[in-house]
C-alpha atoms as a PDB file:
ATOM      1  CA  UNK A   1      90.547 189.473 134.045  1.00  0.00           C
ATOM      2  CA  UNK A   2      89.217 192.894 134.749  1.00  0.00           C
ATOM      3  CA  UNK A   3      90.767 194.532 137.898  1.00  0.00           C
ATOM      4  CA  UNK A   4      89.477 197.414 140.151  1.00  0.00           C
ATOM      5  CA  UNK A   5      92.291 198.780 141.845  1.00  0.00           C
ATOM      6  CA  UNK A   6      93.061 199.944 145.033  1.00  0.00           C
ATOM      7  CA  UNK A   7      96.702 201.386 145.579  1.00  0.00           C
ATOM      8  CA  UNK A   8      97.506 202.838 148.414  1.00  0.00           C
ATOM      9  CA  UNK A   9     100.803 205.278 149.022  1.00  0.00           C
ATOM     10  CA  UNK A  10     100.591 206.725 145.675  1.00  0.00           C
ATOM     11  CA  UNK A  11     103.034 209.473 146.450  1.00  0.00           C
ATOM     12  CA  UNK A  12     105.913 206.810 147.514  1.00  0.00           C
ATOM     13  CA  UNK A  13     108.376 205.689 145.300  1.00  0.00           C
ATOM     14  CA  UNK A  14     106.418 202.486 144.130  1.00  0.00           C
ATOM     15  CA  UNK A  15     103.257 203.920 144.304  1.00  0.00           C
ATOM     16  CA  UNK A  16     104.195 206.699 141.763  1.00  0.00           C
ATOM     17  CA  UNK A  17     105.326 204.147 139.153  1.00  0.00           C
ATOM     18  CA  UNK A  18     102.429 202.097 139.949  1.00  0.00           C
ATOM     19  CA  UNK A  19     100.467 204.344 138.913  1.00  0.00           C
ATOM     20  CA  UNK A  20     101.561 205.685 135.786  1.00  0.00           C
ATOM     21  CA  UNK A  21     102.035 202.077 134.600  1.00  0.00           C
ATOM     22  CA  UNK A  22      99.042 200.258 135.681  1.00  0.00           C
ATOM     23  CA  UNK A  23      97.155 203.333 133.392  1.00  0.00           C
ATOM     24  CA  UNK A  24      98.620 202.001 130.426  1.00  0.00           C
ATOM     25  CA  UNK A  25      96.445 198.658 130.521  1.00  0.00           C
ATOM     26  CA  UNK A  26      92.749 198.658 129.791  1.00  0.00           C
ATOM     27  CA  UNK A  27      92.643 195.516 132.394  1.00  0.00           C
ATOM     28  CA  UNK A  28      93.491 197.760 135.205  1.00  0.00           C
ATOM     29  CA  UNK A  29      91.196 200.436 136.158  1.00  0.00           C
ATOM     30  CA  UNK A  30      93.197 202.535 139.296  1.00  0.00           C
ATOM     31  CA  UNK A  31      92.186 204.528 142.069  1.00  0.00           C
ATOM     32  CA  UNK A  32      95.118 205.509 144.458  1.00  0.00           C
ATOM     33  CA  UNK A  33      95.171 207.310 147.651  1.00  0.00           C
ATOM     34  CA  UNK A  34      97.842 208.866 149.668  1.00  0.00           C
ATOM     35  CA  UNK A  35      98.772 208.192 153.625  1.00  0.00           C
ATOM     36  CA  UNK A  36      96.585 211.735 154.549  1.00  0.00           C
ATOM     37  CA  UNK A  37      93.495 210.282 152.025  1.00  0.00           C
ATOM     38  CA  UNK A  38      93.643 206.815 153.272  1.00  0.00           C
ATOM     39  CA  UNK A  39      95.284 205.103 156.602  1.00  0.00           C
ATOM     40  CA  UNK A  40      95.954 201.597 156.318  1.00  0.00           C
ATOM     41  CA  UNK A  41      95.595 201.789 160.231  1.00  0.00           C
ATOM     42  CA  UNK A  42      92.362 203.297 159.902  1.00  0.00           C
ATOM     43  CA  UNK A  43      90.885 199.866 160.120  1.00  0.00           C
ATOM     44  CA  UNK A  44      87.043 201.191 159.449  1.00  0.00           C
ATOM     45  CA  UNK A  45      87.600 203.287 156.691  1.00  0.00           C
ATOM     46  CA  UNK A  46      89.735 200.611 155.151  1.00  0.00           C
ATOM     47  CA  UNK A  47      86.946 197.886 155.561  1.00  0.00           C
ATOM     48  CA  UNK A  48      84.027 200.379 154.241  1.00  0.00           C
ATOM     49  CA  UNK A  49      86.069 201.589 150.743  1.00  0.00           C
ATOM     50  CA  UNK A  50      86.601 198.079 150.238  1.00  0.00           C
ATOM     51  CA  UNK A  51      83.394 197.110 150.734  1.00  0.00           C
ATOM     52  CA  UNK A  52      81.586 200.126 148.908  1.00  0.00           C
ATOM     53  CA  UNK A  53      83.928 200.033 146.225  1.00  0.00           C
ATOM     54  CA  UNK A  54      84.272 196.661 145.671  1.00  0.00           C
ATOM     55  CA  UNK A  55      87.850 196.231 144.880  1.00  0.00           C
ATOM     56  CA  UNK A  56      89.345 193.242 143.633  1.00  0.00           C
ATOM     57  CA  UNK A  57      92.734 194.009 144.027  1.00  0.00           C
ATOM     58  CA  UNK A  58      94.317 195.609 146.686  1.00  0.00           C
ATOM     59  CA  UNK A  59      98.335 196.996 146.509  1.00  0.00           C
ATOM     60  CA  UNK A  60      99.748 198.048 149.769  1.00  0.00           C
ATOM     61  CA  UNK A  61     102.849 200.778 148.061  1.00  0.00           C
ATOM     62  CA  UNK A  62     102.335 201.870 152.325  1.00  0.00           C
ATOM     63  CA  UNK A  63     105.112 201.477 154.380  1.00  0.00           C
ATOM     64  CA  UNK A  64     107.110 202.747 157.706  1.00  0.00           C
ATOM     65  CA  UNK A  65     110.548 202.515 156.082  1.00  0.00           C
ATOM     66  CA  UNK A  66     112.612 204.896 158.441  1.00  0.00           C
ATOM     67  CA  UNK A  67     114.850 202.069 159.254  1.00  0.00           C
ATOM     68  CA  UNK A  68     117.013 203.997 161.898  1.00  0.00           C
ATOM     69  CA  UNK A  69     114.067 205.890 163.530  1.00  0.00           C
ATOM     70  CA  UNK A  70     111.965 202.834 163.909  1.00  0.00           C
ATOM     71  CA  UNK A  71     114.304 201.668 166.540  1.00  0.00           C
ATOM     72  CA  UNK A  72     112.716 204.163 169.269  1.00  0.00           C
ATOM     73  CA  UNK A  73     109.224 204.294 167.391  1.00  0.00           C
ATOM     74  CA  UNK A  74     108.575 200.592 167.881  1.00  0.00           C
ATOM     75  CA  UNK A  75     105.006 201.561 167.863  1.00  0.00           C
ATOM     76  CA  UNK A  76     104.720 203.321 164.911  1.00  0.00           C
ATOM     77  CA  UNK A  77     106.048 201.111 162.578  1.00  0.00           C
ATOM     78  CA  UNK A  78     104.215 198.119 164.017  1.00  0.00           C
ATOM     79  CA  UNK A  79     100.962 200.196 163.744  1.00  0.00           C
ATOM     80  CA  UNK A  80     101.855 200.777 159.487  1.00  0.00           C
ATOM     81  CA  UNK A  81     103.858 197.642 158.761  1.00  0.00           C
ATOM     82  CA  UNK A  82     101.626 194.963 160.875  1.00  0.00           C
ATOM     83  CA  UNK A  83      98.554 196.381 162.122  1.00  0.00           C
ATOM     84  CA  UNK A  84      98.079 198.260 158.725  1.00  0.00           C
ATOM     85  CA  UNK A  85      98.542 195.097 156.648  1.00  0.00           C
ATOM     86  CA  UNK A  86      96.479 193.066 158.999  1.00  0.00           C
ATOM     87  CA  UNK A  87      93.687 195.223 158.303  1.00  0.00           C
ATOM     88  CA  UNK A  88      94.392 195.290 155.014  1.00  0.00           C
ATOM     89  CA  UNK A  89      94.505 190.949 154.412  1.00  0.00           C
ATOM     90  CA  UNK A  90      91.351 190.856 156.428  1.00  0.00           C
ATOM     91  CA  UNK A  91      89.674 193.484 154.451  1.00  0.00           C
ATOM     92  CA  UNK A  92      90.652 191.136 151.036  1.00  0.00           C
ATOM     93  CA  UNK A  93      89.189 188.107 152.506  1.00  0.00           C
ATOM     94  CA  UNK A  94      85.829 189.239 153.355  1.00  0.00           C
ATOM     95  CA  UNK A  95      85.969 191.254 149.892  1.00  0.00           C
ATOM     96  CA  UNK A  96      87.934 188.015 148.153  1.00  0.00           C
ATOM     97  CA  UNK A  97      89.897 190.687 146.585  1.00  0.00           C
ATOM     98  CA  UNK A  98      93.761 189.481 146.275  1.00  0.00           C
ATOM     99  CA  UNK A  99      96.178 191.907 148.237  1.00  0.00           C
ATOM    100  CA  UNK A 100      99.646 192.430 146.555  1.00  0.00           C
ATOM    101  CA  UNK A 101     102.495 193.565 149.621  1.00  0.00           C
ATOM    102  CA  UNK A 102     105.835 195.086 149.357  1.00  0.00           C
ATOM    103  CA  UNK A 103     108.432 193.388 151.874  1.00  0.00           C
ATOM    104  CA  UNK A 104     112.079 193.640 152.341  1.00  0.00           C
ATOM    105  CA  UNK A 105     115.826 191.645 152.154  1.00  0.00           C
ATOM    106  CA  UNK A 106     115.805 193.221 155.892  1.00  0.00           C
ATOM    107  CA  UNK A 107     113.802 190.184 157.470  1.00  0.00           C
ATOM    108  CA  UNK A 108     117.116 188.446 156.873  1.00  0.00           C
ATOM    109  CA  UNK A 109     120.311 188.002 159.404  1.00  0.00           C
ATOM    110  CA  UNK A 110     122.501 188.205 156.499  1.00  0.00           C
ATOM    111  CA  UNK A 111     124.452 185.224 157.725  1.00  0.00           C
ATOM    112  CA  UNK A 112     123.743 182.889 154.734  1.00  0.00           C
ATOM    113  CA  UNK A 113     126.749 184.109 152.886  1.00  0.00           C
ATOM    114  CA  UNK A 114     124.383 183.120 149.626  1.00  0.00           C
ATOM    115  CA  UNK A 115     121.350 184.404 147.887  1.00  0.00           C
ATOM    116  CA  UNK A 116     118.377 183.817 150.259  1.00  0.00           C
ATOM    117  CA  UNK A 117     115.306 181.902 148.479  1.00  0.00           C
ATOM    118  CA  UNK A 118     111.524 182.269 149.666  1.00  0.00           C
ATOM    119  CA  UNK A 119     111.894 179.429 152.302  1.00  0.00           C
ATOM    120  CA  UNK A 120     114.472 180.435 154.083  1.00  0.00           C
ATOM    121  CA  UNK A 121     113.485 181.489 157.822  1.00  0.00           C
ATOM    122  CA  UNK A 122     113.780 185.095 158.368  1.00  0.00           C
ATOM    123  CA  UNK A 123     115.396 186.434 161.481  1.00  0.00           C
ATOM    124  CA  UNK A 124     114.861 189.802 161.048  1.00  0.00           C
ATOM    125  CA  UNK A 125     118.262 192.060 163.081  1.00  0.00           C
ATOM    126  CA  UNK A 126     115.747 195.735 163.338  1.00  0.00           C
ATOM    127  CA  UNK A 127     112.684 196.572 164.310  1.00  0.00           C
ATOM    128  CA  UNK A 128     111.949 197.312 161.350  1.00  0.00           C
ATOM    129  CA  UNK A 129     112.518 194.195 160.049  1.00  0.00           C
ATOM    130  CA  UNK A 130     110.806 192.738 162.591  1.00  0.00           C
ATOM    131  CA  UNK A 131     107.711 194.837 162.037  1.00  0.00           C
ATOM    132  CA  UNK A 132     107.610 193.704 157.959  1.00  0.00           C
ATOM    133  CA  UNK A 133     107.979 190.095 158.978  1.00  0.00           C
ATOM    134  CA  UNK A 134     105.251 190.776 161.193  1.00  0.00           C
ATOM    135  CA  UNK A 135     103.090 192.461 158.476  1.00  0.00           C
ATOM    136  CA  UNK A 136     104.171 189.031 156.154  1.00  0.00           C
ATOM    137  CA  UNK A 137     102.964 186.998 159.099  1.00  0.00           C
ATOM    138  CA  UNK A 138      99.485 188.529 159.541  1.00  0.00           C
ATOM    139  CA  UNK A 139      98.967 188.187 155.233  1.00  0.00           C
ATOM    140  CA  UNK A 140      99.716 184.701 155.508  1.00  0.00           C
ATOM    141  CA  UNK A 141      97.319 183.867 158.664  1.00  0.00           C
ATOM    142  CA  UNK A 142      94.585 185.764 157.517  1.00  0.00           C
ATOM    143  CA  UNK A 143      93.854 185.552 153.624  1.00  0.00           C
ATOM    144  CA  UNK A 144      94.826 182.806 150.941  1.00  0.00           C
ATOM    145  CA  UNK A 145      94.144 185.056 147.699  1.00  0.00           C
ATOM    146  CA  UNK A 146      98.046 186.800 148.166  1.00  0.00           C
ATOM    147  CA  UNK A 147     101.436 187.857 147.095  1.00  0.00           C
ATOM    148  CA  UNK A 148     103.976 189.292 148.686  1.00  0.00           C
ATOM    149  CA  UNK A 149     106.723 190.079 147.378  1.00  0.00           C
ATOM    150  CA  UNK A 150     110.028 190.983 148.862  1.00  0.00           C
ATOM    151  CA  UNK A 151     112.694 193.611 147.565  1.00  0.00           C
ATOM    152  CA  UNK A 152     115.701 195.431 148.283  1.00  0.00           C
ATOM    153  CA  UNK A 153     117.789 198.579 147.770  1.00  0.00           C
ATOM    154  CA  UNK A 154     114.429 200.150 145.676  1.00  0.00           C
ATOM    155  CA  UNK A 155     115.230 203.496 143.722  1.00  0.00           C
ATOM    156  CA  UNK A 156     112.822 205.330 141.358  1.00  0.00           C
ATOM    157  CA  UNK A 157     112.013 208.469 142.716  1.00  0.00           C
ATOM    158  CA  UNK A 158     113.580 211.352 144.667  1.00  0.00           C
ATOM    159  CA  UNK A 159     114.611 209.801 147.852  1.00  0.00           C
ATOM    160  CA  UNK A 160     116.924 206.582 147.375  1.00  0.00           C
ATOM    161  CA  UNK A 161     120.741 205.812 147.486  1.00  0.00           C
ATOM    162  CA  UNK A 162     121.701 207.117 143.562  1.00  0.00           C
ATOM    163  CA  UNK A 163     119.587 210.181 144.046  1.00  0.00           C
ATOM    164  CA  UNK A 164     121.327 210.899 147.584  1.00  0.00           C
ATOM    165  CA  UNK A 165     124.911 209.854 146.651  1.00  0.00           C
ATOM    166  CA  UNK A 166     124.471 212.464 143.146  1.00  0.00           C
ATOM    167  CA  UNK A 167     123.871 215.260 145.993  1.00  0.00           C
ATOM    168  CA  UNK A 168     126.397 213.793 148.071  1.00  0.00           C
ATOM    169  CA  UNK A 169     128.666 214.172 145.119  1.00  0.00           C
ATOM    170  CA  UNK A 170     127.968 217.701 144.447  1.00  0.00           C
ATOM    171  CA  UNK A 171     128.641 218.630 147.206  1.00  0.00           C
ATOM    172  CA  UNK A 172     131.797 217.033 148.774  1.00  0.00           C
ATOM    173  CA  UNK A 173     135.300 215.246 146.843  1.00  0.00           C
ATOM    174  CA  UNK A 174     135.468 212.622 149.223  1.00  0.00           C
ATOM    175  CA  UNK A 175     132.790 210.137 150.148  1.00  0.00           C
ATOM    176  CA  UNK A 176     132.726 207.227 152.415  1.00  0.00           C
ATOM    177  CA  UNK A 177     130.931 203.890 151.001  1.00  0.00           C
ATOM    178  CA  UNK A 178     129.863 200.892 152.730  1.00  0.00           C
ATOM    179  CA  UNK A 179     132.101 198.208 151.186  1.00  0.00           C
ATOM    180  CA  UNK A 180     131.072 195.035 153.108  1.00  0.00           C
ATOM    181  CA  UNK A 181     126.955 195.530 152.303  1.00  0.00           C
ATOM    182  CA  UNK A 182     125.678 193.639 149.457  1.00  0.00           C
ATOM    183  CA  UNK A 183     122.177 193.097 148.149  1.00  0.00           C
ATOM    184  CA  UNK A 184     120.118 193.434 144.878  1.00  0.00           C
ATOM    185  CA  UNK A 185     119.360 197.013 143.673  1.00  0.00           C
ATOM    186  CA  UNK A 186     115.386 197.079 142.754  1.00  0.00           C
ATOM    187  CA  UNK A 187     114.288 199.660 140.194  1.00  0.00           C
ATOM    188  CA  UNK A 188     110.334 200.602 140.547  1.00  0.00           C
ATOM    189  CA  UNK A 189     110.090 200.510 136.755  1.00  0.00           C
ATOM    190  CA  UNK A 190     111.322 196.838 136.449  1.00  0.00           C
ATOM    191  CA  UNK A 191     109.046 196.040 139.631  1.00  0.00           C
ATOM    192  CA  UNK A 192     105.843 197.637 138.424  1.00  0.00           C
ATOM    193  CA  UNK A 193     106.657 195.843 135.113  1.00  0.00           C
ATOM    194  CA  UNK A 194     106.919 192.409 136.947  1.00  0.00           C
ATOM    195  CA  UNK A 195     103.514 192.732 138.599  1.00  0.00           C
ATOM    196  CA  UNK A 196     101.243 192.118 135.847  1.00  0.00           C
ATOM    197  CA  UNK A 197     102.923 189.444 134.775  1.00  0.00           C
ATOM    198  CA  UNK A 198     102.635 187.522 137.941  1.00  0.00           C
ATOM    199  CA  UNK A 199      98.750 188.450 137.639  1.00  0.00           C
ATOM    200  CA  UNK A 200      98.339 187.108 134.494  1.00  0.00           C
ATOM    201  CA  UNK A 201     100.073 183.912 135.662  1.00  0.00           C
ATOM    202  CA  UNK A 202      97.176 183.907 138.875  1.00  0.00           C
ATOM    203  CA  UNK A 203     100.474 183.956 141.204  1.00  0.00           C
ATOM    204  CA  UNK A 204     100.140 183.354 144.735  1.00  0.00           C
ATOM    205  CA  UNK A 205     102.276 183.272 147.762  1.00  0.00           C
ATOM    206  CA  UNK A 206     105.822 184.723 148.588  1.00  0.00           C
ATOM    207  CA  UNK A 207     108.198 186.141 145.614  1.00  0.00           C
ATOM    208  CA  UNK A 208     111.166 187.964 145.426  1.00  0.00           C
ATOM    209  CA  UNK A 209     111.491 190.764 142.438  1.00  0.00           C
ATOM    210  CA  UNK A 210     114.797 192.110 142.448  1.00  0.00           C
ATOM    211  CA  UNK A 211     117.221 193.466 139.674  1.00  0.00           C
ATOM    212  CA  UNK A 212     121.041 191.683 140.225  1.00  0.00           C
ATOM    213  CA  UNK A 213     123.248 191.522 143.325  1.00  0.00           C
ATOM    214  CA  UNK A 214     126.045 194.199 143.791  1.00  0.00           C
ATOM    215  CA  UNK A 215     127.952 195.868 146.426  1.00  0.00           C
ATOM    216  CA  UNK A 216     127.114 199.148 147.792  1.00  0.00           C
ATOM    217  CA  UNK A 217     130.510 200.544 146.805  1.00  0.00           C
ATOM    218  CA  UNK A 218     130.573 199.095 143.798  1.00  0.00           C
ATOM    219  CA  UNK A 219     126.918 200.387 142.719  1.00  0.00           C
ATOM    220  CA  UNK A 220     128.192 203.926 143.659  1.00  0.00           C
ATOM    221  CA  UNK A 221     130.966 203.852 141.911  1.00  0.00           C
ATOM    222  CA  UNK A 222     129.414 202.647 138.874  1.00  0.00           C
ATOM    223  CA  UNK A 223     127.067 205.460 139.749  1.00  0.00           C
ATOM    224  CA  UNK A 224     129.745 207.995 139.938  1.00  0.00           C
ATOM    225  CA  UNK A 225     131.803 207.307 136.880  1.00  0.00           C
ATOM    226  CA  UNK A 226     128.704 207.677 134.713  1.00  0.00           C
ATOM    227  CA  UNK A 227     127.798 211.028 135.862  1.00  0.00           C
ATOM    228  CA  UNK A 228     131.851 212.016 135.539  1.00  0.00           C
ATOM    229  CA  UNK A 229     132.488 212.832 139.437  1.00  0.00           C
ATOM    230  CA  UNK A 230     135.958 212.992 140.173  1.00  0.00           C
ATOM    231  CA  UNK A 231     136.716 212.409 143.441  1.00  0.00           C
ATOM    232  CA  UNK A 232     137.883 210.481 146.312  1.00  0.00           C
ATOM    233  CA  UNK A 233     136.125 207.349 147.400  1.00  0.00           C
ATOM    234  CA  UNK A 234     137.147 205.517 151.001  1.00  0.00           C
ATOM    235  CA  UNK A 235     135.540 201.997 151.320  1.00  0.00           C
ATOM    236  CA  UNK A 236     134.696 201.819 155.454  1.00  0.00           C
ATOM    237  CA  UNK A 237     133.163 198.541 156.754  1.00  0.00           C
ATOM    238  CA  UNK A 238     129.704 198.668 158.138  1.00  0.00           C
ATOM    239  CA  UNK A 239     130.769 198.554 161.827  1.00  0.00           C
ATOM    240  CA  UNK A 240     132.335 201.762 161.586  1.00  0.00           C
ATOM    241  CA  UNK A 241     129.378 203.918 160.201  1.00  0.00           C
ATOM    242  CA  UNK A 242     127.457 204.450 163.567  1.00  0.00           C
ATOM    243  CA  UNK A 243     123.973 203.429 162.476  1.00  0.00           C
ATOM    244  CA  UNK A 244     121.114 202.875 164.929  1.00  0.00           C
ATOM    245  CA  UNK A 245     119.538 200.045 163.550  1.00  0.00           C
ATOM    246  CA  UNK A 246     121.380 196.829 162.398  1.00  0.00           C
ATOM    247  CA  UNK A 247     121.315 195.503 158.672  1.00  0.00           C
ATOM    248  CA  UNK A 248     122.229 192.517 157.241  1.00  0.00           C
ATOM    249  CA  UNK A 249     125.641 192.239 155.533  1.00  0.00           C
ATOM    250  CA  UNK A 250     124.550 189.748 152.944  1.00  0.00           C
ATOM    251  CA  UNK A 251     120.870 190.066 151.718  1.00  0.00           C
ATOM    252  CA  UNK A 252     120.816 188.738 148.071  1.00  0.00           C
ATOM    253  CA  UNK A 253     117.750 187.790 146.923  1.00  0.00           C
ATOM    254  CA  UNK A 254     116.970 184.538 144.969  1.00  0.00           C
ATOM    255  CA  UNK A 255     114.724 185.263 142.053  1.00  0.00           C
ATOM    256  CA  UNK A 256     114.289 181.817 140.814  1.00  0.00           C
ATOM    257  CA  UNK A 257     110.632 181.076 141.341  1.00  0.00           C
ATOM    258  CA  UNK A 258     109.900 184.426 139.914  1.00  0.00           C
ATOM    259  CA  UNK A 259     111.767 184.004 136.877  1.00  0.00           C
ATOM    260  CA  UNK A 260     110.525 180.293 136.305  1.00  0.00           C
ATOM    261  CA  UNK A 261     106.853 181.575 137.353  1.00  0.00           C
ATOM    262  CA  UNK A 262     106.207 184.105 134.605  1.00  0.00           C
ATOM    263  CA  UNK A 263     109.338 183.068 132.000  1.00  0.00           C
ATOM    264  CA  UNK A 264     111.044 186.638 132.343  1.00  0.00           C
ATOM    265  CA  UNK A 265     114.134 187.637 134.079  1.00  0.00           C
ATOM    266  CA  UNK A 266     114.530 191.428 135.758  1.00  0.00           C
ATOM    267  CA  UNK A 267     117.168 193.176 133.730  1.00  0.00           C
ATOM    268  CA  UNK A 268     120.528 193.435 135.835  1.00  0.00           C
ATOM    269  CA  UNK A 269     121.297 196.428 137.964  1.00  0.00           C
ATOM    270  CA  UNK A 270     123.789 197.901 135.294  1.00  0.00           C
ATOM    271  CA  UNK A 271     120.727 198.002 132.905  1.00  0.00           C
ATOM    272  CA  UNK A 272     118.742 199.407 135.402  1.00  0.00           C
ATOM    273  CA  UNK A 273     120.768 202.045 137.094  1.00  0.00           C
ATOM    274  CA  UNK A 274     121.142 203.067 133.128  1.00  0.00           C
ATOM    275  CA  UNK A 275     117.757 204.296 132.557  1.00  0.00           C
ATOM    276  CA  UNK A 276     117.800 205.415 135.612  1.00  0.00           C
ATOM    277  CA  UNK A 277     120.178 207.940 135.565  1.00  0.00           C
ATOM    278  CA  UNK A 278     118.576 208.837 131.991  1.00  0.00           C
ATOM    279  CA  UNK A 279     115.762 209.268 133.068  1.00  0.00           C
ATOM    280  CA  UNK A 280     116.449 211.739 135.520  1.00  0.00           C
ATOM    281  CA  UNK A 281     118.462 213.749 132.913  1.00  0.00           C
ATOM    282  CA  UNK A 282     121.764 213.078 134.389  1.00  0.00           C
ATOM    283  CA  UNK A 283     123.031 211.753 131.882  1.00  0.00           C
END
């Protein structure tokens, strides 16, 4: 199948790698747009480039993702992460165009203790957790033709944990790491990779894409060896780092039904933290 694409966020982390990937395939033909060039809460313009354009496949790379902010601009990110992707699913189903949607391990409590699978009921601890469940919500009322898929930890570009704990690094001997946090570390690269896949398998529903589980600490120090830092590194527990918002301790996700869906596993974070790092000439 042919697809006319419309990405949105194309200066964000995923929407970057989106769109040097998708350009590689003759089945994908791209146009992306930034937050200032397109507002998913713009809900006419969205409907009228749909329509005029006639997309057939919509990725949301949009998202309000300032976690600790979003706890006094309740507004905001229910404006970008569920009024945004409303408009978005309802756009898709008048255009049957199938919308692909970024959520997060953060519509989970954490209290499982084990890796959560697609069925599990979120309880979502933030408000910005609330607002993506909210955003998964309005997808799943509105349009059939969907997939959202859920991920954690994602680093690819400038802004994510290895980039900021390399400046961290430069720039102080000691560091203080979460030690009690534990998730799956997503690279953009594996993710964008994943996507056609799950396209060519005519995938619908809820998925989660993630590389392996680790803990924070032990990610950074991993991290840290390989670019030959030599400091001091304190493990503190999550209650003693005074953060605004609460986040789930535990928020592995099960990737199962993605791996049996399209018959490929997502490399493991080692792998992926690896190129990584090469890629941005650390190493």
């Amino acid at each position: 199948m042919k697809y006319k694409v419309l990405l949105l966020g194309k200066n964000g982390q995923l929407g970057f790698e989106f769109v040097n990937y998708l350009n590689l395939y003759h089945d994908f033909r791209v146009d992306a747009f930034d937050h200032e060039e397109l507002d998913i809460t713009d809900r006419e313009k969205i409907f009228v480039t749909i329509k005029e354009n006639a997309y057939n496949l919509i990725i949301n790379c949009t998202a309000y993702n300032a976690v600790d902010l979003a706890e006094d601009e309740n507004y905001l990110a229910n404006a970008v992460n569920f009024l945004g992707v409303r408009n978005l699913a309802e756009a898709a189903k008048i255009n049957s165009a199938k919308l692909i949607h970024f959520s997060t391990d953060y519509i989970f409590d954490g209290n499982k203790k084990k890796p959560y699978c697609e069925y599990d009921n979120p309880n979502p601890l933030s408000v910005y957790g609330m607002s993506k469940f909210y955003g998964e919500q309005a997808i799943k009322e509105v349009c059939k033709n969907y997939l959202i898929i859920r991920v954690s930890w994602v680093f690819g570009g400038k802004n994510n944990f290895v980039t900021k704990l390399i400046n961290w690094s430069k720039q102080n001997q000691k560091l203080e790491i979460i030690s009690d946090q534990i998730s799956s570390p997503t690279y953009t690269y594996d993710l964008v990779k994943a996507v056609p896949k799950m396209l060519y398998e005519n995938l619908t529903g809820t998925f989660h894409v993630t590389n392996t589980p680790v803990s924070k600490i032990e990610w950074a120090k991993y991290i840290l060896k390989k670019i030959n830092w030599s400091g001091e590194i304190h493990a503190v527990n999550m209650g003693s780092v005074k953060l605004k918002a609460p986040r789930p301790k535990y928020a592995v996700l099960d990737n199962s039904l993605f791996q049996y869906s399209v018959n490929w596993k997502m490399p493991n974070w080692q792998d992926a933290t690896d190129r990584f790092l090469k890629r941005i000439t650390i190493l």
